[in-house]
Structures are given as C-alpha cells and as structure tokens.
PDBML (XML) file of the C-alpha atoms, coordinates in Angstrom:
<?xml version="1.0" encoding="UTF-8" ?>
<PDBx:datablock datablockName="MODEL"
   xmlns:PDBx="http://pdbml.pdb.org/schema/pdbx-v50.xsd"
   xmlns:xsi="http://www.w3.org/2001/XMLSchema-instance"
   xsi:schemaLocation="http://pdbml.pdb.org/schema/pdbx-v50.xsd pdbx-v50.xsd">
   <PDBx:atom_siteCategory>
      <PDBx:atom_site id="1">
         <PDBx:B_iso_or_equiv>0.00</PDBx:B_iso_or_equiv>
         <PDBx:Cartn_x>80.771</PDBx:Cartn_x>
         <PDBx:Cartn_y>164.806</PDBx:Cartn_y>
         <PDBx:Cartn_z>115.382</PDBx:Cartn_z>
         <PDBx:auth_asym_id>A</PDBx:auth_asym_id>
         <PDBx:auth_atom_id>CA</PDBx:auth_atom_id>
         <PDBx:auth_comp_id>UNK</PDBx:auth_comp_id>
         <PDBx:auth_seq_id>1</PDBx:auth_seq_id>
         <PDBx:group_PDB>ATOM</PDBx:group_PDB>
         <PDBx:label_alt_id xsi:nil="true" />
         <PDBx:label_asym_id>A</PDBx:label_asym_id>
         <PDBx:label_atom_id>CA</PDBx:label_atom_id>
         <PDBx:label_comp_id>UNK</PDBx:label_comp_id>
         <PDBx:label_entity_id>1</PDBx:label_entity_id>
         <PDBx:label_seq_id>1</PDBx:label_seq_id>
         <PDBx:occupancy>1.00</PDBx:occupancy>
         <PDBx:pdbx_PDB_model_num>1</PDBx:pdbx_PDB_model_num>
         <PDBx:type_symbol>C</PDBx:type_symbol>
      </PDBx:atom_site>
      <PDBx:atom_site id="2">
         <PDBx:B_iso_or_equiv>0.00</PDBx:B_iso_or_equiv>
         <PDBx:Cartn_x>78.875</PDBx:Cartn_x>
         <PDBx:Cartn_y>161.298</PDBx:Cartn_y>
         <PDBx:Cartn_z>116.181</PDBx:Cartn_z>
         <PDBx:auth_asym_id>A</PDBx:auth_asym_id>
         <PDBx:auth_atom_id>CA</PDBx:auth_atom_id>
         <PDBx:auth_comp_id>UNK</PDBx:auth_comp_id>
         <PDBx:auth_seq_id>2</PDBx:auth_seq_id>
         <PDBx:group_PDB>ATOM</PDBx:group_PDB>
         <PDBx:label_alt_id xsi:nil="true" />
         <PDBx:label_asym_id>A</PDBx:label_asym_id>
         <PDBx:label_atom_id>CA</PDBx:label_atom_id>
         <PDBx:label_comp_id>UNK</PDBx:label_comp_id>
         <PDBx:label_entity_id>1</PDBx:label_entity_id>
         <PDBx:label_seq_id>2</PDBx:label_seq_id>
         <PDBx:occupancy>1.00</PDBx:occupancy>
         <PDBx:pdbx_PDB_model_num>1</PDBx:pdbx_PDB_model_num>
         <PDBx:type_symbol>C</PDBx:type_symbol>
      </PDBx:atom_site>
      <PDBx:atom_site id="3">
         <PDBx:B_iso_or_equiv>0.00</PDBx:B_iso_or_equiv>
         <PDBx:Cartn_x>79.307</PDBx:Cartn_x>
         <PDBx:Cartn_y>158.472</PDBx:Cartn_y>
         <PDBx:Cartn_z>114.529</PDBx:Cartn_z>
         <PDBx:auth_asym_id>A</PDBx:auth_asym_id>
         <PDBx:auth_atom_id>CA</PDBx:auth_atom_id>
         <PDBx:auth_comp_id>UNK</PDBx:auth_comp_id>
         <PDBx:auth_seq_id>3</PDBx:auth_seq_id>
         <PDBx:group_PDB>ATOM</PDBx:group_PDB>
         <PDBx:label_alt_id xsi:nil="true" />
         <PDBx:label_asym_id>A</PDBx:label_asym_id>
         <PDBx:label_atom_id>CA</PDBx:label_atom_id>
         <PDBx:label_comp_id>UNK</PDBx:label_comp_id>
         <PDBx:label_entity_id>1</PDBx:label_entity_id>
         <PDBx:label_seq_id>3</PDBx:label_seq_id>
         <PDBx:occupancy>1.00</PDBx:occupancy>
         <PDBx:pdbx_PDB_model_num>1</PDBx:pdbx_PDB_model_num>
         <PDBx:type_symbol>C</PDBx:type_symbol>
      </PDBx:atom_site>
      <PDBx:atom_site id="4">
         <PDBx:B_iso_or_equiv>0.00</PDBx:B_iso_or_equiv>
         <PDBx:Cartn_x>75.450</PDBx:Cartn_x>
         <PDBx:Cartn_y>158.416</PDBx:Cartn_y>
         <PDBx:Cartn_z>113.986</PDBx:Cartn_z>
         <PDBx:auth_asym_id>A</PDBx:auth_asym_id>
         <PDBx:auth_atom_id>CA</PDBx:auth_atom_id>
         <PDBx:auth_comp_id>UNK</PDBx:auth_comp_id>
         <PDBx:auth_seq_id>4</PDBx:auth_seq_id>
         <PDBx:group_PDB>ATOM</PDBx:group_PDB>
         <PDBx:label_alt_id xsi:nil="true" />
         <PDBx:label_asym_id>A</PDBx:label_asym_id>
         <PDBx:label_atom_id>CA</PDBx:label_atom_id>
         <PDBx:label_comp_id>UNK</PDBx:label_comp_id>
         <PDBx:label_entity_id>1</PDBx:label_entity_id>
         <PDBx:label_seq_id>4</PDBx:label_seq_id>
         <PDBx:occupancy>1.00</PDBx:occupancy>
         <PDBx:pdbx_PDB_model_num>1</PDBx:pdbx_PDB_model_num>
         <PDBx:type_symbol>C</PDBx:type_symbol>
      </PDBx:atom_site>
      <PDBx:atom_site id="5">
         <PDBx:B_iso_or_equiv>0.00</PDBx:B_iso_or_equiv>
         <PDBx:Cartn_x>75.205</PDBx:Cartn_x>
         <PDBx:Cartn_y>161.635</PDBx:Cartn_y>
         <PDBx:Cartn_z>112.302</PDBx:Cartn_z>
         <PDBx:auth_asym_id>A</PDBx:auth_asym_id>
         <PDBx:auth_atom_id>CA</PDBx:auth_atom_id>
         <PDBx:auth_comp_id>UNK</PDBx:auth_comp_id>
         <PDBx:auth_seq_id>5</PDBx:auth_seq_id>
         <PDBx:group_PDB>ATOM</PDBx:group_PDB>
         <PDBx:label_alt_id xsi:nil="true" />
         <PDBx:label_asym_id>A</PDBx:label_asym_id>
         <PDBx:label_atom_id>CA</PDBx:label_atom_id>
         <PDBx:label_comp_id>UNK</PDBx:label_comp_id>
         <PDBx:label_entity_id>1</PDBx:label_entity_id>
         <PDBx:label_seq_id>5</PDBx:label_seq_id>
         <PDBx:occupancy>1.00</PDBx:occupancy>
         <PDBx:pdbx_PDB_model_num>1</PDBx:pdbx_PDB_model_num>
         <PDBx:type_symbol>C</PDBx:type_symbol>
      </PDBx:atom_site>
      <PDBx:atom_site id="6">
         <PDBx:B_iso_or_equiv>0.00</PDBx:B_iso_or_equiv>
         <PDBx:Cartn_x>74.754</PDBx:Cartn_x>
         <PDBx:Cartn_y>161.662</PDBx:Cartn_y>
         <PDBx:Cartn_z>108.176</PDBx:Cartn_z>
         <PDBx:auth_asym_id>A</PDBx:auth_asym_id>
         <PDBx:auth_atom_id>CA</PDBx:auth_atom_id>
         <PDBx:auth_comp_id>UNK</PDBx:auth_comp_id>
         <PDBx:auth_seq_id>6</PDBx:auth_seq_id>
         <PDBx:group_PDB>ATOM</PDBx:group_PDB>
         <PDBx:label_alt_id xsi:nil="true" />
         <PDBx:label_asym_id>A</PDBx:label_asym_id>
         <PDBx:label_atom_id>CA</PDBx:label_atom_id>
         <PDBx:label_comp_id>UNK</PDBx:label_comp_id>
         <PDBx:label_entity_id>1</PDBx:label_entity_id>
         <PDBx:label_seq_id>6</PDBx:label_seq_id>
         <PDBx:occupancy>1.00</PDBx:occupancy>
         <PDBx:pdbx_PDB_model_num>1</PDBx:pdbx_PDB_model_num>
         <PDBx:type_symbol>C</PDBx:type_symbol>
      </PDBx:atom_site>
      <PDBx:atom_site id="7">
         <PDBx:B_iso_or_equiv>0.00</PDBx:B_iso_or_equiv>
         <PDBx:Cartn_x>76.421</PDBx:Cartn_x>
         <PDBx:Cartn_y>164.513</PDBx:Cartn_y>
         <PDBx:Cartn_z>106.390</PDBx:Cartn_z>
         <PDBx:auth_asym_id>A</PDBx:auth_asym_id>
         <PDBx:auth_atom_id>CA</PDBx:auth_atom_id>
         <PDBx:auth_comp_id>UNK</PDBx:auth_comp_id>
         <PDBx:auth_seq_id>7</PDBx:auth_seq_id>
         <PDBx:group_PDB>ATOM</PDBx:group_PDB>
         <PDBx:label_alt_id xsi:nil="true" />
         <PDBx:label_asym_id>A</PDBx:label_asym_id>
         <PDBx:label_atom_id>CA</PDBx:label_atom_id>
         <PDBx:label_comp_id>UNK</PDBx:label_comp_id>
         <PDBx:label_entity_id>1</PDBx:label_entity_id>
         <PDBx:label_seq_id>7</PDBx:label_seq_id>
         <PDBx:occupancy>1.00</PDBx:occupancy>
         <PDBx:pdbx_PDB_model_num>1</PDBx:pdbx_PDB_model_num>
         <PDBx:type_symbol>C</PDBx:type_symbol>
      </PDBx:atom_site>
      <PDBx:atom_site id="8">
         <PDBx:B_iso_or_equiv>0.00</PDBx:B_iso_or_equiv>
         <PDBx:Cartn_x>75.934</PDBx:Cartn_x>
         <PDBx:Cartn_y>164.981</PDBx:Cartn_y>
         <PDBx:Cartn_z>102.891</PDBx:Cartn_z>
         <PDBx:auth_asym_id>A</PDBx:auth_asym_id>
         <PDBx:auth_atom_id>CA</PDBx:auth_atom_id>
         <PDBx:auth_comp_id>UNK</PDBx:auth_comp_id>
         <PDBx:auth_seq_id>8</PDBx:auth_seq_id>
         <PDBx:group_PDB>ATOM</PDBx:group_PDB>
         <PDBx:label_alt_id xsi:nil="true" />
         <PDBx:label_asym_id>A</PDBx:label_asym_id>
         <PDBx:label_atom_id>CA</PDBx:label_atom_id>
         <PDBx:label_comp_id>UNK</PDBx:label_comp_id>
         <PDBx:label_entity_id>1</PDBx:label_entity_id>
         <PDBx:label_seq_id>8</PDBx:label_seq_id>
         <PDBx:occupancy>1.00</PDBx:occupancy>
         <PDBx:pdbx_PDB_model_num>1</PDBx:pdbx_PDB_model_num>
         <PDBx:type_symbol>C</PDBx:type_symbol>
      </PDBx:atom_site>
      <PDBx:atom_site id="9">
         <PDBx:B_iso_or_equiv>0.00</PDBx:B_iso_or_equiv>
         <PDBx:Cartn_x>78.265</PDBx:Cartn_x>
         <PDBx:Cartn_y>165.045</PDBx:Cartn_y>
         <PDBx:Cartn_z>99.613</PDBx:Cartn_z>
         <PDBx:auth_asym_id>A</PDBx:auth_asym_id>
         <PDBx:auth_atom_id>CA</PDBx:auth_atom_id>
         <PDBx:auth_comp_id>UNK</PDBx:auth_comp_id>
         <PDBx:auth_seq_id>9</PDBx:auth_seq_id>
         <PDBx:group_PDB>ATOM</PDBx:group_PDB>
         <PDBx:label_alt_id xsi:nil="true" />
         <PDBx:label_asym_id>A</PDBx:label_asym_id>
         <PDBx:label_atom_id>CA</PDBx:label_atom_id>
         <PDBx:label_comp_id>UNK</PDBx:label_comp_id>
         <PDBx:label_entity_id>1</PDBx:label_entity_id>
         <PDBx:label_seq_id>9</PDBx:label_seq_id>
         <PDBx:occupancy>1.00</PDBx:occupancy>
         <PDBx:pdbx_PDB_model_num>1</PDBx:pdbx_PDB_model_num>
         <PDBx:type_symbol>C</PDBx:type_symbol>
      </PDBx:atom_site>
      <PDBx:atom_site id="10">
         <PDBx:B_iso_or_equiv>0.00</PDBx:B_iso_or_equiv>
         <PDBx:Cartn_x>79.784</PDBx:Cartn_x>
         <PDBx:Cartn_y>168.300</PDBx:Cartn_y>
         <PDBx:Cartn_z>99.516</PDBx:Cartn_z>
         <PDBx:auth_asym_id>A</PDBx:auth_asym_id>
         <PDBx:auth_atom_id>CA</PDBx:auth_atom_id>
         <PDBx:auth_comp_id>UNK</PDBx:auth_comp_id>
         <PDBx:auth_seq_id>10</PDBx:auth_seq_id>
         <PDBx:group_PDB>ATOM</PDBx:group_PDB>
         <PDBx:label_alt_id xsi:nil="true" />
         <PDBx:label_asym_id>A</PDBx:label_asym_id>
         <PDBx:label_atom_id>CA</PDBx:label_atom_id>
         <PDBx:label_comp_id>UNK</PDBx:label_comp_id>
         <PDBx:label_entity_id>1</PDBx:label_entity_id>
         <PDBx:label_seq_id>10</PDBx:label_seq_id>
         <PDBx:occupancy>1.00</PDBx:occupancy>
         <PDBx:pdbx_PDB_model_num>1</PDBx:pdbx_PDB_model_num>
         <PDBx:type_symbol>C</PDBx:type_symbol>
      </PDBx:atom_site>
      <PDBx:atom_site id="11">
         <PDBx:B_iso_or_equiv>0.00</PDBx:B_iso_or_equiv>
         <PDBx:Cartn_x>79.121</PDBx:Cartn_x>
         <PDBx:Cartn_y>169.763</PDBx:Cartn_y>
         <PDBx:Cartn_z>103.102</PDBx:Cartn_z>
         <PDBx:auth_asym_id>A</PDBx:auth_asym_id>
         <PDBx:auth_atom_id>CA</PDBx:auth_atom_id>
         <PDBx:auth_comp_id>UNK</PDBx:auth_comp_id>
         <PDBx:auth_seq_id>11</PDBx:auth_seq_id>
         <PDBx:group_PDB>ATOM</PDBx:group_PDB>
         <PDBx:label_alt_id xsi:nil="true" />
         <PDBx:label_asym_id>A</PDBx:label_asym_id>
         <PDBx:label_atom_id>CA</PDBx:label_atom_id>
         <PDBx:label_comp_id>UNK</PDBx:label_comp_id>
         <PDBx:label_entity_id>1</PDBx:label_entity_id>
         <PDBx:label_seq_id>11</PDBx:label_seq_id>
         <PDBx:occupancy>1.00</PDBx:occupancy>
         <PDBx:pdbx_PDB_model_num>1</PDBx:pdbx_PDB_model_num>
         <PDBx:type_symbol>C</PDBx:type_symbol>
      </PDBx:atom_site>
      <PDBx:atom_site id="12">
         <PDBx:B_iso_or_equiv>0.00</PDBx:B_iso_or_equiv>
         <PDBx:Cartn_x>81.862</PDBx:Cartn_x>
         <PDBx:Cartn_y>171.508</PDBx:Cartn_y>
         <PDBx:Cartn_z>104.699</PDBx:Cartn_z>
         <PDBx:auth_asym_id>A</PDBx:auth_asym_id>
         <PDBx:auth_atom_id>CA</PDBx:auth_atom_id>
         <PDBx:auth_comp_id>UNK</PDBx:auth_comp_id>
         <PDBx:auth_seq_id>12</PDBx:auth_seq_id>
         <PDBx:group_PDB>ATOM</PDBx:group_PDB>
         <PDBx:label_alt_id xsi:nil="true" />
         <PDBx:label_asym_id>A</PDBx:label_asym_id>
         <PDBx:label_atom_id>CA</PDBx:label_atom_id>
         <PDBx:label_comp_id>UNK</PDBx:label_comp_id>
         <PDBx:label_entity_id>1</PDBx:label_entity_id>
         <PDBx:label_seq_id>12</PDBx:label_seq_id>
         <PDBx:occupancy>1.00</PDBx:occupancy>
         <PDBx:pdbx_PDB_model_num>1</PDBx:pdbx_PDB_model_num>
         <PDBx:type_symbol>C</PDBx:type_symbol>
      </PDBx:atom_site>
      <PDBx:atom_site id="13">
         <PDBx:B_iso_or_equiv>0.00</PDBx:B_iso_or_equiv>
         <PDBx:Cartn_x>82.124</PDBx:Cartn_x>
         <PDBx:Cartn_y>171.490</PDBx:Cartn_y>
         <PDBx:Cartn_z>108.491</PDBx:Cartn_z>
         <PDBx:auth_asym_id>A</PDBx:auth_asym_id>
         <PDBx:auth_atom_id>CA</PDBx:auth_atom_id>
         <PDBx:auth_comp_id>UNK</PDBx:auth_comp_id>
         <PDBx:auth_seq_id>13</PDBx:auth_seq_id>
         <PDBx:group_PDB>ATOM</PDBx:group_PDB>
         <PDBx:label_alt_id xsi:nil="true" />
         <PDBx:label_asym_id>A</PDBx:label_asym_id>
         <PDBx:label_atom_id>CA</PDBx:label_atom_id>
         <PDBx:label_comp_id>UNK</PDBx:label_comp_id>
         <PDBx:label_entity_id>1</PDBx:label_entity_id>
         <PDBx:label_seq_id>13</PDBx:label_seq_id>
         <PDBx:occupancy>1.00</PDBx:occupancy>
         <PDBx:pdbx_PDB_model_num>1</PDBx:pdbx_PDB_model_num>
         <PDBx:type_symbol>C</PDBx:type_symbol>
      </PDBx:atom_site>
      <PDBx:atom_site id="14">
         <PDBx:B_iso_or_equiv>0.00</PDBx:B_iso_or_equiv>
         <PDBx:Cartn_x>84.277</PDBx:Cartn_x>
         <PDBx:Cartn_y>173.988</PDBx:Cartn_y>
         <PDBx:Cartn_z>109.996</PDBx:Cartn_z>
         <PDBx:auth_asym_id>A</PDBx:auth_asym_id>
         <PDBx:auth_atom_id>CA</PDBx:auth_atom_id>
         <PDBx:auth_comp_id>UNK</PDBx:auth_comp_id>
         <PDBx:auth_seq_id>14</PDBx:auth_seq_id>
         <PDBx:group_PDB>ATOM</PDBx:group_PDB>
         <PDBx:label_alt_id xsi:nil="true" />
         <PDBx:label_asym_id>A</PDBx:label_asym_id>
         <PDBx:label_atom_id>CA</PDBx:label_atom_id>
         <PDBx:label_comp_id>UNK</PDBx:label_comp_id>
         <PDBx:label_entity_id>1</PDBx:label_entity_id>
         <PDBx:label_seq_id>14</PDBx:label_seq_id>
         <PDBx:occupancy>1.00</PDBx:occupancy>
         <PDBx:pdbx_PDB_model_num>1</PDBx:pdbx_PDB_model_num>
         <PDBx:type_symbol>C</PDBx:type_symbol>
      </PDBx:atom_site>
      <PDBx:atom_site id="15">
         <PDBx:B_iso_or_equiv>0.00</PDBx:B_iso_or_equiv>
         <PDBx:Cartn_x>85.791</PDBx:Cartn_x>
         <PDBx:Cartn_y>173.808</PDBx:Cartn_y>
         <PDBx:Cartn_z>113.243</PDBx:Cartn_z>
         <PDBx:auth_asym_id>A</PDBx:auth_asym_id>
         <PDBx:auth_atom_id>CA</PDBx:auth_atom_id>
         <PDBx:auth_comp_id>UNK</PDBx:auth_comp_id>
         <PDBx:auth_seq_id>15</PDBx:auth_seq_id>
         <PDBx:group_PDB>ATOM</PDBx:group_PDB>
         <PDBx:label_alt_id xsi:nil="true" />
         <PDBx:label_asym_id>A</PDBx:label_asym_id>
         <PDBx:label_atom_id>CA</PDBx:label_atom_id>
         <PDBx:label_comp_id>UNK</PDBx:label_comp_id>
         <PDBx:label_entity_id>1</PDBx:label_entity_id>
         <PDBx:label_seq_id>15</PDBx:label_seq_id>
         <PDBx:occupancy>1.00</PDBx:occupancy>
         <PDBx:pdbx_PDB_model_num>1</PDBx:pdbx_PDB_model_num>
         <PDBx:type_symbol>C</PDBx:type_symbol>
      </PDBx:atom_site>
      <PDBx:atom_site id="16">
         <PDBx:B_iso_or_equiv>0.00</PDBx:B_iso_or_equiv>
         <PDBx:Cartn_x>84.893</PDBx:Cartn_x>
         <PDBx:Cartn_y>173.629</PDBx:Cartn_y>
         <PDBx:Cartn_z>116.412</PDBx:Cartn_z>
         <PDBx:auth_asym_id>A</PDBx:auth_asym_id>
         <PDBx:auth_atom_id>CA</PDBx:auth_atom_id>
         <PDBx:auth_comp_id>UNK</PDBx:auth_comp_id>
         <PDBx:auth_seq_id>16</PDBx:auth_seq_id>
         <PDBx:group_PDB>ATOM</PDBx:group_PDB>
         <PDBx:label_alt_id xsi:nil="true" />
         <PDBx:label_asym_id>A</PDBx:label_asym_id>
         <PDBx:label_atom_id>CA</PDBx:label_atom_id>
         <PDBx:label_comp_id>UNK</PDBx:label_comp_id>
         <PDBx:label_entity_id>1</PDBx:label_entity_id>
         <PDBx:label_seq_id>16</PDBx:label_seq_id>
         <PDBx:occupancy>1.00</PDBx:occupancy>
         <PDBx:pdbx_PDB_model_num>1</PDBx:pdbx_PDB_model_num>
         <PDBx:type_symbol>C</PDBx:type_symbol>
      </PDBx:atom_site>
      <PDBx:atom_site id="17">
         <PDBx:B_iso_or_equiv>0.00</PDBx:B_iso_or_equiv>
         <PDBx:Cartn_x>80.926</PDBx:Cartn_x>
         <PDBx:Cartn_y>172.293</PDBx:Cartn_y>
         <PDBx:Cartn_z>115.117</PDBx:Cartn_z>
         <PDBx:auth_asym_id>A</PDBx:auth_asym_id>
         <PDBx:auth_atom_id>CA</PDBx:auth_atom_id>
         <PDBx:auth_comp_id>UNK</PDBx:auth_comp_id>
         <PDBx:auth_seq_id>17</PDBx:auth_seq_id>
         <PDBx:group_PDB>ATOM</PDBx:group_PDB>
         <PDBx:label_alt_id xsi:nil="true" />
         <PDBx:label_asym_id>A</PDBx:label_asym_id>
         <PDBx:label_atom_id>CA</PDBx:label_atom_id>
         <PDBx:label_comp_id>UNK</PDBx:label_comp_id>
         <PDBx:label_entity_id>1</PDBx:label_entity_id>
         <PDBx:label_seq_id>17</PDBx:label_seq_id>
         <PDBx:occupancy>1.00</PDBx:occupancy>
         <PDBx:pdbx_PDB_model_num>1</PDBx:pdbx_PDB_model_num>
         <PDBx:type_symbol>C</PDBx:type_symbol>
      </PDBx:atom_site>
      <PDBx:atom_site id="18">
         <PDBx:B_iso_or_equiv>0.00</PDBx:B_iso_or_equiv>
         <PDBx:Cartn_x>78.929</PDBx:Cartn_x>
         <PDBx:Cartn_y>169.990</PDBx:Cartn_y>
         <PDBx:Cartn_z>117.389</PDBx:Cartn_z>
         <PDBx:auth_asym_id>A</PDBx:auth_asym_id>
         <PDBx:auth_atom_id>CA</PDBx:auth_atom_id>
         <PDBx:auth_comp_id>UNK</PDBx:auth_comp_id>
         <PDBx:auth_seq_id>18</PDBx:auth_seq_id>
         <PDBx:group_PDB>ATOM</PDBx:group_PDB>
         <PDBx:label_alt_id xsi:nil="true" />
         <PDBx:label_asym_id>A</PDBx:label_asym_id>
         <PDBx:label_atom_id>CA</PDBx:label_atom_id>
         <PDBx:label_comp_id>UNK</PDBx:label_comp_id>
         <PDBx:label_entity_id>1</PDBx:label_entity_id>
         <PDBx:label_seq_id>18</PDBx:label_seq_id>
         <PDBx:occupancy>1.00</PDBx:occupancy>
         <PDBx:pdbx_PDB_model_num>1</PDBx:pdbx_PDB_model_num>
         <PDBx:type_symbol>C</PDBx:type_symbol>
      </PDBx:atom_site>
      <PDBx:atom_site id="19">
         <PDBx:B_iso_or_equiv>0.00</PDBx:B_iso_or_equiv>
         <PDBx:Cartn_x>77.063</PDBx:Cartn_x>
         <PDBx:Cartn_y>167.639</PDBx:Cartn_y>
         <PDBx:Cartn_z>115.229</PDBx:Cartn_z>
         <PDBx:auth_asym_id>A</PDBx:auth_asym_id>
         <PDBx:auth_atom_id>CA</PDBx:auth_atom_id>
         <PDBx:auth_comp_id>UNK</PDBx:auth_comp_id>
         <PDBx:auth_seq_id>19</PDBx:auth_seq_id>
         <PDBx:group_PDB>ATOM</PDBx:group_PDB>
         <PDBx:label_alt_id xsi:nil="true" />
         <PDBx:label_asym_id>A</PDBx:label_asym_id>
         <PDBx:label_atom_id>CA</PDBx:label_atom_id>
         <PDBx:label_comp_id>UNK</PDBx:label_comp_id>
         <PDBx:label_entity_id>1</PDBx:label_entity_id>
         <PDBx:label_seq_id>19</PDBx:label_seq_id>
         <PDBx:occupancy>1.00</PDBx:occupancy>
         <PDBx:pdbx_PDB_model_num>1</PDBx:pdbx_PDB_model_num>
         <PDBx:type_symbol>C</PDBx:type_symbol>
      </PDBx:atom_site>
      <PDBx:atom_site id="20">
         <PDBx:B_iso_or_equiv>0.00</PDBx:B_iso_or_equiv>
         <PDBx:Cartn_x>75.059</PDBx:Cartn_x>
         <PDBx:Cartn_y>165.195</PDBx:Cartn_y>
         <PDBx:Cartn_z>118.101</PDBx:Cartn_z>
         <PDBx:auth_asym_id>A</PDBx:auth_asym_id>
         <PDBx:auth_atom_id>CA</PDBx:auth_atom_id>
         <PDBx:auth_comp_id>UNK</PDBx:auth_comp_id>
         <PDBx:auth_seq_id>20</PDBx:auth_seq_id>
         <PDBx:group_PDB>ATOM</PDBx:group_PDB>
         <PDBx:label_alt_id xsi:nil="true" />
         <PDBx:label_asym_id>A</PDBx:label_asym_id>
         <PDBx:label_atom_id>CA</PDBx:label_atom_id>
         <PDBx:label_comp_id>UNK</PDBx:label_comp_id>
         <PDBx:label_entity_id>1</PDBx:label_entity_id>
         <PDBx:label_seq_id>20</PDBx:label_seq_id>
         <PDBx:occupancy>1.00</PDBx:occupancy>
         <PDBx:pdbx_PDB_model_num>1</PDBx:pdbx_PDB_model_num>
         <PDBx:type_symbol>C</PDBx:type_symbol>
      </PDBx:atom_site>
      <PDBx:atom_site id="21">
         <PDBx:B_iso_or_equiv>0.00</PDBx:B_iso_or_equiv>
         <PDBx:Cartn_x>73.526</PDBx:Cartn_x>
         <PDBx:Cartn_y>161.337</PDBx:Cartn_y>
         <PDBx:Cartn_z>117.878</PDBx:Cartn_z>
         <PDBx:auth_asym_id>A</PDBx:auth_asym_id>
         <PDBx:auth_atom_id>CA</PDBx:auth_atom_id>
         <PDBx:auth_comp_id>UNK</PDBx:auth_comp_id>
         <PDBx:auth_seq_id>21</PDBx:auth_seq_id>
         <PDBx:group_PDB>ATOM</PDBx:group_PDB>
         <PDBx:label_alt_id xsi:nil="true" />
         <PDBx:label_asym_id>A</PDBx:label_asym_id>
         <PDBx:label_atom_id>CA</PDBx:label_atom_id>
         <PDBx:label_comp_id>UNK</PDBx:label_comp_id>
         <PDBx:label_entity_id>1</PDBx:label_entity_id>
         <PDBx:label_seq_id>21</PDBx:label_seq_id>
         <PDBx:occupancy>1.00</PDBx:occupancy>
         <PDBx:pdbx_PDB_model_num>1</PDBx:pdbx_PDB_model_num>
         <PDBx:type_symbol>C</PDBx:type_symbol>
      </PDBx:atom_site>
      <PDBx:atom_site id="22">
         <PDBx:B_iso_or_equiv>0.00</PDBx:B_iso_or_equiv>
         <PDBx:Cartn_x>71.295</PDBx:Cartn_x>
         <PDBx:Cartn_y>160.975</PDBx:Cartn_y>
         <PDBx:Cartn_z>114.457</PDBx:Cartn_z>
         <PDBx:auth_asym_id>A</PDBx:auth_asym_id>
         <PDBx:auth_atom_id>CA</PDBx:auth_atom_id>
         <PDBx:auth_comp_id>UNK</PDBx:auth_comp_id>
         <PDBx:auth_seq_id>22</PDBx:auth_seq_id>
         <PDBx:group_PDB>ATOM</PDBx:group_PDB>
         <PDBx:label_alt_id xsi:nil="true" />
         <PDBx:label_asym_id>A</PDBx:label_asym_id>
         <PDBx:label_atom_id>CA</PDBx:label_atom_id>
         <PDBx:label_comp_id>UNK</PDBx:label_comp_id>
         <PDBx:label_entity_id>1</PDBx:label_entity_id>
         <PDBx:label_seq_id>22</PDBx:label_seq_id>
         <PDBx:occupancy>1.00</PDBx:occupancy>
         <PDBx:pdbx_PDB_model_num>1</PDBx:pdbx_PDB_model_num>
         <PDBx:type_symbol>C</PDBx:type_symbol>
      </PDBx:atom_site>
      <PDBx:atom_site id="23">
         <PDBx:B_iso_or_equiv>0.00</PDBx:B_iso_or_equiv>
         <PDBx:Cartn_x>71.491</PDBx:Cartn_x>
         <PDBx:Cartn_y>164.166</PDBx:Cartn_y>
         <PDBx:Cartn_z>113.021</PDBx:Cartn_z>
         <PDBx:auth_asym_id>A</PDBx:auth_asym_id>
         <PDBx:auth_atom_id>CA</PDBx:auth_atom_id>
         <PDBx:auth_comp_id>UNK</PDBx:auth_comp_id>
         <PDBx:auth_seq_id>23</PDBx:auth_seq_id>
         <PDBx:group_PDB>ATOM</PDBx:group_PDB>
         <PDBx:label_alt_id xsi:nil="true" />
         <PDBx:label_asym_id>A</PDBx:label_asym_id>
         <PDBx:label_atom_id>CA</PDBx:label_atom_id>
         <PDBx:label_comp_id>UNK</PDBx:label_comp_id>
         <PDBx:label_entity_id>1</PDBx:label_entity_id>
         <PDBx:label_seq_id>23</PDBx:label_seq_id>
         <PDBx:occupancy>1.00</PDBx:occupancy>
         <PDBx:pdbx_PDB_model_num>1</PDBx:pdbx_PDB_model_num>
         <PDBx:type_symbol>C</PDBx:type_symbol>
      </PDBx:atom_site>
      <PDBx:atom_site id="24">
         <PDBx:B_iso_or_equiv>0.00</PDBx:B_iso_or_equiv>
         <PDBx:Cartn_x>71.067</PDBx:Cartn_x>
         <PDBx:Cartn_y>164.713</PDBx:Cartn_y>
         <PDBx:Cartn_z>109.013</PDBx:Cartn_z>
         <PDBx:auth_asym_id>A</PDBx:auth_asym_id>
         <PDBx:auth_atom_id>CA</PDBx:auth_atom_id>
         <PDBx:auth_comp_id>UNK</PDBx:auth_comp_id>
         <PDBx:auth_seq_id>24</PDBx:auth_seq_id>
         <PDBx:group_PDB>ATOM</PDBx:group_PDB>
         <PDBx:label_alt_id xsi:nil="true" />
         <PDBx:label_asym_id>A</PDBx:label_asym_id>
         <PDBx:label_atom_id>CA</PDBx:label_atom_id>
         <PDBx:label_comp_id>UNK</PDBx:label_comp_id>
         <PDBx:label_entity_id>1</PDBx:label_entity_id>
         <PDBx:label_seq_id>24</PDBx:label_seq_id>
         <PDBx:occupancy>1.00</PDBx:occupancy>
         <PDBx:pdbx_PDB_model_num>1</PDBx:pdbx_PDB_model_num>
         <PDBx:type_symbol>C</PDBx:type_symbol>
      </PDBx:atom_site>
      <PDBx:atom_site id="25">
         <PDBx:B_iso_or_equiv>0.00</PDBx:B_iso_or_equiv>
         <PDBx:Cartn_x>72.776</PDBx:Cartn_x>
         <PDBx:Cartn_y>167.428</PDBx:Cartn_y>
         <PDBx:Cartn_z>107.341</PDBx:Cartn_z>
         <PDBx:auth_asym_id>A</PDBx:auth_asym_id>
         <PDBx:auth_atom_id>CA</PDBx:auth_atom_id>
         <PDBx:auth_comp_id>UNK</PDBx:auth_comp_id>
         <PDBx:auth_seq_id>25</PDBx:auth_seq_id>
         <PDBx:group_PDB>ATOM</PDBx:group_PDB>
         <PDBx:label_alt_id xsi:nil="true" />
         <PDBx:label_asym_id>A</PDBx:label_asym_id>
         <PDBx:label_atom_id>CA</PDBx:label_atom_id>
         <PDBx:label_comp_id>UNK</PDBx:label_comp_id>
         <PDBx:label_entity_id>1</PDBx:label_entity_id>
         <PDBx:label_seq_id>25</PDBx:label_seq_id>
         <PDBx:occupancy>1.00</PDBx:occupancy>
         <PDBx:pdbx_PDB_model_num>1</PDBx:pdbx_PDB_model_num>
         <PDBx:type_symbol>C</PDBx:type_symbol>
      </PDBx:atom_site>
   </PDBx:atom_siteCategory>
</PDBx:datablock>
C-alpha cells in the first residue's frame, strides 16, 4: 500500500490488496 495513496475514513482494506503510487480510495 504506497505511501502516496489516500484512503478514506472508514475504508477497510483486506489482505493481500495492492493499492499503487497516488491512488484515492
């Protein structure tokens, strides 16, 4: 999960996700 990426109050990631460079969720 980059250190780029912005996730949102209340997402949940499960394992094993890719999340690349500048990606919004």
């Amino acid at each position: 999960i980059s250190k780029t990426s912005r996730i949102g109050k209340g997402t949940i990631i499960q394992p094993n996700v890719f999340i690349g460079n500048n990606v919004t969720i």
